[in-house]
PDB file of N, CA and C in Angstrom:
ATOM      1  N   UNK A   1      23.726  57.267 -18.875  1.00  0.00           N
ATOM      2  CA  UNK A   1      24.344  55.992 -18.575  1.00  0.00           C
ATOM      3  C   UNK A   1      23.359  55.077 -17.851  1.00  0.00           C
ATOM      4  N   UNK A   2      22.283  55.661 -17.640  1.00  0.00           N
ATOM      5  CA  UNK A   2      21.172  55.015 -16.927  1.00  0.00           C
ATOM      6  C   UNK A   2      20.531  54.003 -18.017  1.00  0.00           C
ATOM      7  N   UNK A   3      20.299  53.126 -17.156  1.00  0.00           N
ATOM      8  CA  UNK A   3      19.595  51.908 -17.863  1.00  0.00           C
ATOM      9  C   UNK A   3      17.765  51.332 -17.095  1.00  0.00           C
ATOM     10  N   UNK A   4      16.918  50.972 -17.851  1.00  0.00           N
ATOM     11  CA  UNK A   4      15.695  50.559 -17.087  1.00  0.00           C
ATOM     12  C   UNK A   4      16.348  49.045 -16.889  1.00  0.00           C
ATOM     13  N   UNK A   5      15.584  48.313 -16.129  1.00  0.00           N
ATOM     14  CA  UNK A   5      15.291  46.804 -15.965  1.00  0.00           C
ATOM     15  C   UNK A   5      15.082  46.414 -17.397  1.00  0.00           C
ATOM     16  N   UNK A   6      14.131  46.650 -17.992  1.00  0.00           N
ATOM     17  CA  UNK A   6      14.363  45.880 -19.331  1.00  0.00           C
ATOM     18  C   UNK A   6      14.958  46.066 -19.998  1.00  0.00           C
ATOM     19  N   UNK A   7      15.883  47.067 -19.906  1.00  0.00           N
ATOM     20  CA  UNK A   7      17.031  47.525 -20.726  1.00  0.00           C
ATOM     21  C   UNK A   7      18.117  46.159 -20.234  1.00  0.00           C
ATOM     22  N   UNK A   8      18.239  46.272 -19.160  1.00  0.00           N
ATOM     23  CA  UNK A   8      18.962  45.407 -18.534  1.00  0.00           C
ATOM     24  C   UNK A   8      19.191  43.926 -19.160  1.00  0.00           C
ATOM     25  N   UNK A   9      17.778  43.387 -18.333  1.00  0.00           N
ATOM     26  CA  UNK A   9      17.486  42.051 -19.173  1.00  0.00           C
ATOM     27  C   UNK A   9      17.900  41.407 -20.345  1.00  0.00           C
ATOM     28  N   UNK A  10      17.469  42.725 -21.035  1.00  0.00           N
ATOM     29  CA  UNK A  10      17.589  42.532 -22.945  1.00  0.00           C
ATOM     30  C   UNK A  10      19.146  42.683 -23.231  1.00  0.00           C
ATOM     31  N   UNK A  11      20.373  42.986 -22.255  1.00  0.00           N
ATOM     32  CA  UNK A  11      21.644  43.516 -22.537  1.00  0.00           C
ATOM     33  C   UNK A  11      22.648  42.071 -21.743  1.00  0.00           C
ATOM     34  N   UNK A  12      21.457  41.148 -20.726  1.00  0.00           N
ATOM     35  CA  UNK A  12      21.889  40.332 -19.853  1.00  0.00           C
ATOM     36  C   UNK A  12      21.716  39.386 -20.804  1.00  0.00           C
ATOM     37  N   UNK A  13      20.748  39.120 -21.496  1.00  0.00           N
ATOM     38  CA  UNK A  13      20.691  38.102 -22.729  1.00  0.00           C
ATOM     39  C   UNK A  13      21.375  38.137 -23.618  1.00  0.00           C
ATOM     40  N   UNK A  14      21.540  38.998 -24.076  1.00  0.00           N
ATOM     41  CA  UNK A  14      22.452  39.329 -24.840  1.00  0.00           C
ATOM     42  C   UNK A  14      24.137  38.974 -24.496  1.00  0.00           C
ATOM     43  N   UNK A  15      24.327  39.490 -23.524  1.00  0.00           N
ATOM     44  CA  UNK A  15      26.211  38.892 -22.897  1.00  0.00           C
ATOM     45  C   UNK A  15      25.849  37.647 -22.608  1.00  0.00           C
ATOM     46  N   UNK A  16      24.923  36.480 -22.402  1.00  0.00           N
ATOM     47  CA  UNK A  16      24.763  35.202 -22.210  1.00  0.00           C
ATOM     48  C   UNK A  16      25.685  34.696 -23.462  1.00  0.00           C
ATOM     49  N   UNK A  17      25.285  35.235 -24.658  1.00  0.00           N
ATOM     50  CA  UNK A  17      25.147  34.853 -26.049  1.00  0.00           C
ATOM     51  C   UNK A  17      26.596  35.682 -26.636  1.00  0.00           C
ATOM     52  N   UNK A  18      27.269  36.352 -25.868  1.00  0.00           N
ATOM     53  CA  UNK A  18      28.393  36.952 -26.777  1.00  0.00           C
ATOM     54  C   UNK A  18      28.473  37.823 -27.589  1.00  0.00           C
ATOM     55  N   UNK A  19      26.956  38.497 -27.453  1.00  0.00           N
ATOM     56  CA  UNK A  19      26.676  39.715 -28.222  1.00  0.00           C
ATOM     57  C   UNK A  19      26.119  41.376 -27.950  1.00  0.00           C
ATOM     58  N   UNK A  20      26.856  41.079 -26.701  1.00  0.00           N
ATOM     59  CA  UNK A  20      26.821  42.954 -25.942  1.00  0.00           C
ATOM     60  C   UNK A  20      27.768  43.259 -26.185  1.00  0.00           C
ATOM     61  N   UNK A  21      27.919  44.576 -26.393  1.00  0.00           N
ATOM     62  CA  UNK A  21      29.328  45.546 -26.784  1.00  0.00           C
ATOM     63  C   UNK A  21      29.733  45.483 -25.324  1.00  0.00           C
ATOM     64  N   UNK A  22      30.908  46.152 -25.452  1.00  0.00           N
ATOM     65  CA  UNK A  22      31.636  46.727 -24.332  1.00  0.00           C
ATOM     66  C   UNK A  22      31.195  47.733 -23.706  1.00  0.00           C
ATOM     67  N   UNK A  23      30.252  48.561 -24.273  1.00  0.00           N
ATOM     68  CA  UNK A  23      29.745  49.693 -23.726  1.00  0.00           C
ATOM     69  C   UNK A  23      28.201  49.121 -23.190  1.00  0.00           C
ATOM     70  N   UNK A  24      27.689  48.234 -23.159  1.00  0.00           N
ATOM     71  CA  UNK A  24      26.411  47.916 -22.906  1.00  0.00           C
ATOM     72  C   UNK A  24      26.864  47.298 -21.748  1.00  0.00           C
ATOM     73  N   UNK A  25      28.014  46.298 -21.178  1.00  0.00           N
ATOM     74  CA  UNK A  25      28.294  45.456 -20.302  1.00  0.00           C
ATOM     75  C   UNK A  25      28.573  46.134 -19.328  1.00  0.00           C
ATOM     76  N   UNK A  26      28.832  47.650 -19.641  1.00  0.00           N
ATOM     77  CA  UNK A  26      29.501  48.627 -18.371  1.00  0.00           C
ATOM     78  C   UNK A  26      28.321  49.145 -18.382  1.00  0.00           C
ATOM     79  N   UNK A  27      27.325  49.498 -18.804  1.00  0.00           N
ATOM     80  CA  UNK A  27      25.927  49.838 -18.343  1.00  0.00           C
ATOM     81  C   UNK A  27      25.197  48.828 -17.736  1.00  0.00           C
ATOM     82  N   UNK A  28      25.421  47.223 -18.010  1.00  0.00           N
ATOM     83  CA  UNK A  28      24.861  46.589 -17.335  1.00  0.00           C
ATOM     84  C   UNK A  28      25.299  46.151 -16.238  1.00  0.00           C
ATOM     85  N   UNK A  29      26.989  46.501 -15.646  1.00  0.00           N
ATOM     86  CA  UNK A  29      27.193  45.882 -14.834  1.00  0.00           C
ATOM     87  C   UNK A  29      26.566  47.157 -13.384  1.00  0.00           C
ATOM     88  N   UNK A  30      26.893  48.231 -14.269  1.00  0.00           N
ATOM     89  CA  UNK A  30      26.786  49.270 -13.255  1.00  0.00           C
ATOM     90  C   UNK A  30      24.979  49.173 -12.367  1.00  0.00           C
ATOM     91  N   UNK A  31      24.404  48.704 -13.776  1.00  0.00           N
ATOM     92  CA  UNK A  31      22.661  48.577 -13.410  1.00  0.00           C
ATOM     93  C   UNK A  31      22.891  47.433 -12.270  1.00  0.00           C
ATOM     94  N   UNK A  32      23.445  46.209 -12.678  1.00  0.00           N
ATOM     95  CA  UNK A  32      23.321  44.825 -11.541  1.00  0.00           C
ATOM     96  C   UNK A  32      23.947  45.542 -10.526  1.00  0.00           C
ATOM     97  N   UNK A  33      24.292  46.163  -9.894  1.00  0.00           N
ATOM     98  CA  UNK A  33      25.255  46.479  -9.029  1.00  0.00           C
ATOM     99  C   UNK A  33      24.241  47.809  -8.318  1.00  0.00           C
ATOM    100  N   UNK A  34      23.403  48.329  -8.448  1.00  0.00           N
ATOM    101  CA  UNK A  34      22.452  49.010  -7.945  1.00  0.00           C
ATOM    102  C   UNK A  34      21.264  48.234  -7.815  1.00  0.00           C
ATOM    103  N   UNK A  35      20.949  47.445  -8.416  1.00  0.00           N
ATOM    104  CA  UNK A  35      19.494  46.862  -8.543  1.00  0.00           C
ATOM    105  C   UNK A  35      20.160  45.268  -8.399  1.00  0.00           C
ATOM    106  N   UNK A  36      19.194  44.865  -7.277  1.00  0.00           N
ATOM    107  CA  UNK A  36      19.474  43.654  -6.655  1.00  0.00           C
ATOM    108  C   UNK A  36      18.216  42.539  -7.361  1.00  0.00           C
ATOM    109  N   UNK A  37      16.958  43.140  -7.674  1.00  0.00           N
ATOM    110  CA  UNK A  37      16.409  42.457  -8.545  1.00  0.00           C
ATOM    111  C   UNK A  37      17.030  41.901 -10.309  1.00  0.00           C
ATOM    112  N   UNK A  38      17.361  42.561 -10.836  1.00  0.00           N
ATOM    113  CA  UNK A  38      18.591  42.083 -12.222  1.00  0.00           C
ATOM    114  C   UNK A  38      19.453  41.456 -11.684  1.00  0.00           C
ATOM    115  N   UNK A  39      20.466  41.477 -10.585  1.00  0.00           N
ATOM    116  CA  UNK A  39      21.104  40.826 -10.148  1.00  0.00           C
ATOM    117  C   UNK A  39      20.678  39.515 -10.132  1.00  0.00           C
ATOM    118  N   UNK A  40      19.421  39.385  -9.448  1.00  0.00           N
ATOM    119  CA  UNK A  40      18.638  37.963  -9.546  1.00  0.00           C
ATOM    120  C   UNK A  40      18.428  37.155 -10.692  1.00  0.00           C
ATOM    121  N   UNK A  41      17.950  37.857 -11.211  1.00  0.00           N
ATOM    122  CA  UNK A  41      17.761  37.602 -12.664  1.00  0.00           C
ATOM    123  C   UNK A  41      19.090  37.389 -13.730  1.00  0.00           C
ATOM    124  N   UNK A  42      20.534  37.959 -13.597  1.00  0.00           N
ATOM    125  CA  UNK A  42      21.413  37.690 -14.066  1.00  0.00           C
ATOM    126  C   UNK A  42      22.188  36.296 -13.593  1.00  0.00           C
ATOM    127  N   UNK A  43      21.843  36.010 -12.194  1.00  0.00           N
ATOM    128  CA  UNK A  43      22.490  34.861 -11.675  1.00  0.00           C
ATOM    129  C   UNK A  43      21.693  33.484 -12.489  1.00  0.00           C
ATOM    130  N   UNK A  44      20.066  33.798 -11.720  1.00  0.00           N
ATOM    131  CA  UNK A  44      19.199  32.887 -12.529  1.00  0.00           C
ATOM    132  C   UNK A  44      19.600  33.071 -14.153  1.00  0.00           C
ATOM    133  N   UNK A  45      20.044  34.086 -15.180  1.00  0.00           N
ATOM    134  CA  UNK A  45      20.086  33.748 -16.418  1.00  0.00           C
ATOM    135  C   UNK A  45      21.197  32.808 -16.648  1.00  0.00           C
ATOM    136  N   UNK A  46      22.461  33.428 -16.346  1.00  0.00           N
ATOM    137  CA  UNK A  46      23.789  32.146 -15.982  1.00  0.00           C
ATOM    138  C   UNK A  46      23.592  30.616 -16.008  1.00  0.00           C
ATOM    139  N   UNK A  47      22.622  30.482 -14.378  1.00  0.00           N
ATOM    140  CA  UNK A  47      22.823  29.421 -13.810  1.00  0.00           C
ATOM    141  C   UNK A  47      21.529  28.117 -15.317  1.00  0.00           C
ATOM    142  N   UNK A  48      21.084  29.021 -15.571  1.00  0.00           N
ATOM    143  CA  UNK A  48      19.806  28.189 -16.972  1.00  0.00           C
ATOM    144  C   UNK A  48      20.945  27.706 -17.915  1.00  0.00           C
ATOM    145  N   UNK A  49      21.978  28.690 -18.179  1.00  0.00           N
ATOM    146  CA  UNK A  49      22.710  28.649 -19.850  1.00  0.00           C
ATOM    147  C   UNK A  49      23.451  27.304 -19.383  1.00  0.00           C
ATOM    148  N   UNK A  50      23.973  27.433 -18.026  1.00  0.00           N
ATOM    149  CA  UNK A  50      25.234  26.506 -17.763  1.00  0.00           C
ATOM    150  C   UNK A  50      24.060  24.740 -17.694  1.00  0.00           C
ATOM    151  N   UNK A  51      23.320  25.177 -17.648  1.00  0.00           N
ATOM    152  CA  UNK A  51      22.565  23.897 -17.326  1.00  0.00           C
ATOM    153  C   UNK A  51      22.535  23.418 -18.753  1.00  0.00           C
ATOM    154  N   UNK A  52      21.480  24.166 -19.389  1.00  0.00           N
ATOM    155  CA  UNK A  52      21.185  23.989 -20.996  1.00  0.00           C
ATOM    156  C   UNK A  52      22.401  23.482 -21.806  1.00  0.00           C
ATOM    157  N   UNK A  53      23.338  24.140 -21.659  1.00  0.00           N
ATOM    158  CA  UNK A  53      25.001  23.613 -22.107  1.00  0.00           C
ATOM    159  C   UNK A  53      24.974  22.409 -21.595  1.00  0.00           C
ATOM    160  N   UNK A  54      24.825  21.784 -20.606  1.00  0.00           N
ATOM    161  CA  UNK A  54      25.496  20.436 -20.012  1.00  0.00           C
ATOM    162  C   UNK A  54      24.320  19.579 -20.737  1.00  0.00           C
ATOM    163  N   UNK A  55      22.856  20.236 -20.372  1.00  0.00           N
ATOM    164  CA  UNK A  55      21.851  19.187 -21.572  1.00  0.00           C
ATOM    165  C   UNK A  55      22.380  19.014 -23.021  1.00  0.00           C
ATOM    166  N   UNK A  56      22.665  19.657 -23.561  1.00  0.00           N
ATOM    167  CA  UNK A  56      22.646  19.982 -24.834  1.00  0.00           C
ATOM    168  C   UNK A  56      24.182  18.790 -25.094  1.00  0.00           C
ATOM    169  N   UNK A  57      25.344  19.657 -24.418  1.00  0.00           N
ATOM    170  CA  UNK A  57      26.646  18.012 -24.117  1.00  0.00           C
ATOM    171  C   UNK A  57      26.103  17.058 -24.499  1.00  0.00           C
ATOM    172  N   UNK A  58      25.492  16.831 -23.094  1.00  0.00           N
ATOM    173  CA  UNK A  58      24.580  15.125 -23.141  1.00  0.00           C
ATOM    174  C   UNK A  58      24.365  14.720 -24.237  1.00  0.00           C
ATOM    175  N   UNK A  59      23.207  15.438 -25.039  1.00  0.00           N
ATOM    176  CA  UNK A  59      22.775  14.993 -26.311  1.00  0.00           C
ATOM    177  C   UNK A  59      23.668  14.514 -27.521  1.00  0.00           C
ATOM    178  N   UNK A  60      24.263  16.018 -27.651  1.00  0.00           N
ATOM    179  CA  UNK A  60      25.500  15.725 -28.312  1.00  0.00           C
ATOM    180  C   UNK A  60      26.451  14.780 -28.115  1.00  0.00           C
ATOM    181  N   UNK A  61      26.786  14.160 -27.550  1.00  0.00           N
ATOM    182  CA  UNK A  61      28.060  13.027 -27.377  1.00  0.00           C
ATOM    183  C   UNK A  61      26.743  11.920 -27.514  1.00  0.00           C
ATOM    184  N   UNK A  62      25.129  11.835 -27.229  1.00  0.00           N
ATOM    185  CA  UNK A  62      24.954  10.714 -27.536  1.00  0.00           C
ATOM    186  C   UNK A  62      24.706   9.392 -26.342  1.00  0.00           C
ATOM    187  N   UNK A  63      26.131   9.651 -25.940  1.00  0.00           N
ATOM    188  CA  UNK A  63      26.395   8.256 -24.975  1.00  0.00           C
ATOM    189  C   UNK A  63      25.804   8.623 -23.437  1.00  0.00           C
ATOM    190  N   UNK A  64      25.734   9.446 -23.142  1.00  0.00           N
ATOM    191  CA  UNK A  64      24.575   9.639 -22.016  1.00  0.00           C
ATOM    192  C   UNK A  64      23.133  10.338 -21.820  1.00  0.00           C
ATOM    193  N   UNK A  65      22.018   9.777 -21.108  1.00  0.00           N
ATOM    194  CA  UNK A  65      21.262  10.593 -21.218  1.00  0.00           C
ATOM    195  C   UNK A  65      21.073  10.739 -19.831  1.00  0.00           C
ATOM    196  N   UNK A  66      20.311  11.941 -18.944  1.00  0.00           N
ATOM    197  CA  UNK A  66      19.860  11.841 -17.126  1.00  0.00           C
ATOM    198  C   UNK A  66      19.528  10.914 -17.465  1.00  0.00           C
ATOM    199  N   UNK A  67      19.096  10.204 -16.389  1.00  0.00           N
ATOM    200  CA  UNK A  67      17.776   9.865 -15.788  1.00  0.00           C
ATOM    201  C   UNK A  67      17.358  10.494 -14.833  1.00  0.00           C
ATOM    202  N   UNK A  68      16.371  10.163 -14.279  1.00  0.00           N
ATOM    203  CA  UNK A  68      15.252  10.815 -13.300  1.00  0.00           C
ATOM    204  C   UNK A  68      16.267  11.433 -12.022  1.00  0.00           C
ATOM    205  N   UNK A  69      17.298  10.333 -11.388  1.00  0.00           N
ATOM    206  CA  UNK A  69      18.082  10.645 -10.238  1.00  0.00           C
ATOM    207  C   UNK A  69      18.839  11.811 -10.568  1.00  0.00           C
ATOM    208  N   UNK A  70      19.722  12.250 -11.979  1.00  0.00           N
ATOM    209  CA  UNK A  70      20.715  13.253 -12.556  1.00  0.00           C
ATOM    210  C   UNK A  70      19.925  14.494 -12.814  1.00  0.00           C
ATOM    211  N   UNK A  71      18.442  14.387 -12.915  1.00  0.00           N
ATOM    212  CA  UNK A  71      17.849  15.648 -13.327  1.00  0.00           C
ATOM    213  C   UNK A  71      17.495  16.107 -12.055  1.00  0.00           C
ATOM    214  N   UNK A  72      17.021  15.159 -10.891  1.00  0.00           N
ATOM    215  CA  UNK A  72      16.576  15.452 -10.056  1.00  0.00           C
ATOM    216  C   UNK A  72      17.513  16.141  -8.985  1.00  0.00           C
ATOM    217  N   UNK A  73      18.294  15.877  -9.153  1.00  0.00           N
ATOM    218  CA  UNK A  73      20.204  16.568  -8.470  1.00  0.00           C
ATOM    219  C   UNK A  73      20.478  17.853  -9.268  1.00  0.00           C
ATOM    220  N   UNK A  74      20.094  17.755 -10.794  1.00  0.00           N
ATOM    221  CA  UNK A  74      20.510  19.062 -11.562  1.00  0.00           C
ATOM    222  C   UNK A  74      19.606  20.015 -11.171  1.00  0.00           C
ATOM    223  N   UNK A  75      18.018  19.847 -10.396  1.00  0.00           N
ATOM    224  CA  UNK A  75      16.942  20.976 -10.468  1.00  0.00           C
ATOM    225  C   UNK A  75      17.713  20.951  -9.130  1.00  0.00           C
ATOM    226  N   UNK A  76      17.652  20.407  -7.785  1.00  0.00           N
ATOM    227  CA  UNK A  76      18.255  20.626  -6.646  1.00  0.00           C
ATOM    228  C   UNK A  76      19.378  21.600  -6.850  1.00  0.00           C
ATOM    229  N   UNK A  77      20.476  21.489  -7.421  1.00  0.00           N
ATOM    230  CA  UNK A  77      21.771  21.544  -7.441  1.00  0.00           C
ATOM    231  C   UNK A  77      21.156  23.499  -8.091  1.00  0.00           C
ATOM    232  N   UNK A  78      20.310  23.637  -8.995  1.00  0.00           N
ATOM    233  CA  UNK A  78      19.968  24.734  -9.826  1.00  0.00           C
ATOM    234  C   UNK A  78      19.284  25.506  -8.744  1.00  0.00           C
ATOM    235  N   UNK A  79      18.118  25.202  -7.927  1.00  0.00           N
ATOM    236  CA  UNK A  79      17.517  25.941  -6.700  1.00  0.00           C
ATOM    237  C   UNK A  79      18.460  26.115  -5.849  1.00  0.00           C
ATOM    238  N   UNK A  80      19.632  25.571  -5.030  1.00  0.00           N
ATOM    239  CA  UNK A  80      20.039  25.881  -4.542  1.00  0.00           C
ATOM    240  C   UNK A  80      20.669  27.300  -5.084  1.00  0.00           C
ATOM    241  N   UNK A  81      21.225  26.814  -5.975  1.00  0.00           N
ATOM    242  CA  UNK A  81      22.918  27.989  -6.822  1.00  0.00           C
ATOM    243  C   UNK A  81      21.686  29.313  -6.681  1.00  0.00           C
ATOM    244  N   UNK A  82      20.616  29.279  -7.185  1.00  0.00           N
ATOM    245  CA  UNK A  82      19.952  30.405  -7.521  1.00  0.00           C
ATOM    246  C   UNK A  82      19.137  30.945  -5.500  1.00  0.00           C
ATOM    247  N   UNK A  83      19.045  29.929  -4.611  1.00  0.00           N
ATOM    248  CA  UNK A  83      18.579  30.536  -3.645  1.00  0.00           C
ATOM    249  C   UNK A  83      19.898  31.367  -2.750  1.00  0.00           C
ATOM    250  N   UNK A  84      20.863  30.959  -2.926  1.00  0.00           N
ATOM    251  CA  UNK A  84      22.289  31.223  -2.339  1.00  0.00           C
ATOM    252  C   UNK A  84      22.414  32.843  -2.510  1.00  0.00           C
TER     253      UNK A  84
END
């Protein structure tokens, strides 16, 4: 039931995307939950997708784009979530 770090990673990318089994998510949760480094790395993977999603919005609808002040609040707003 043991998992490496890159086992991890590759299973954390994967549930980003909707494509870990059920049996990989209970190996990965059990790995984040011993190992505080993946943990890091699972928050930081999250906190990228949710960003990329809201870029990607943007584009898509068209009618807004950042500017400099909205990106500069979104990298703030992203260092924080990930230093917390």
């Amino acid at each position: 039931m043991k998992i490496t770090c890159n086992e991890a990673t590759e299973i954390c990318d994967k549930s980003q995307y909707k494509e870990a089994s059920f049996w990989e998510k209970i190996k990965l949760g059990t790995h984040l939950f011993l190992c505080k480094k993946c943990g890091l790395y699972a928050k930081q993977n999250k906190m990228m997708s949710v960003c990329l999603r809201k870029l990607k919005e943007a584009e898509s609808h068209k009618t807004h784009h950042l500017n400099q002040d909205e990106m500069n609040c979104m990298a703030q707003e992203l260092k924080t979530k990930i230093e917390a």
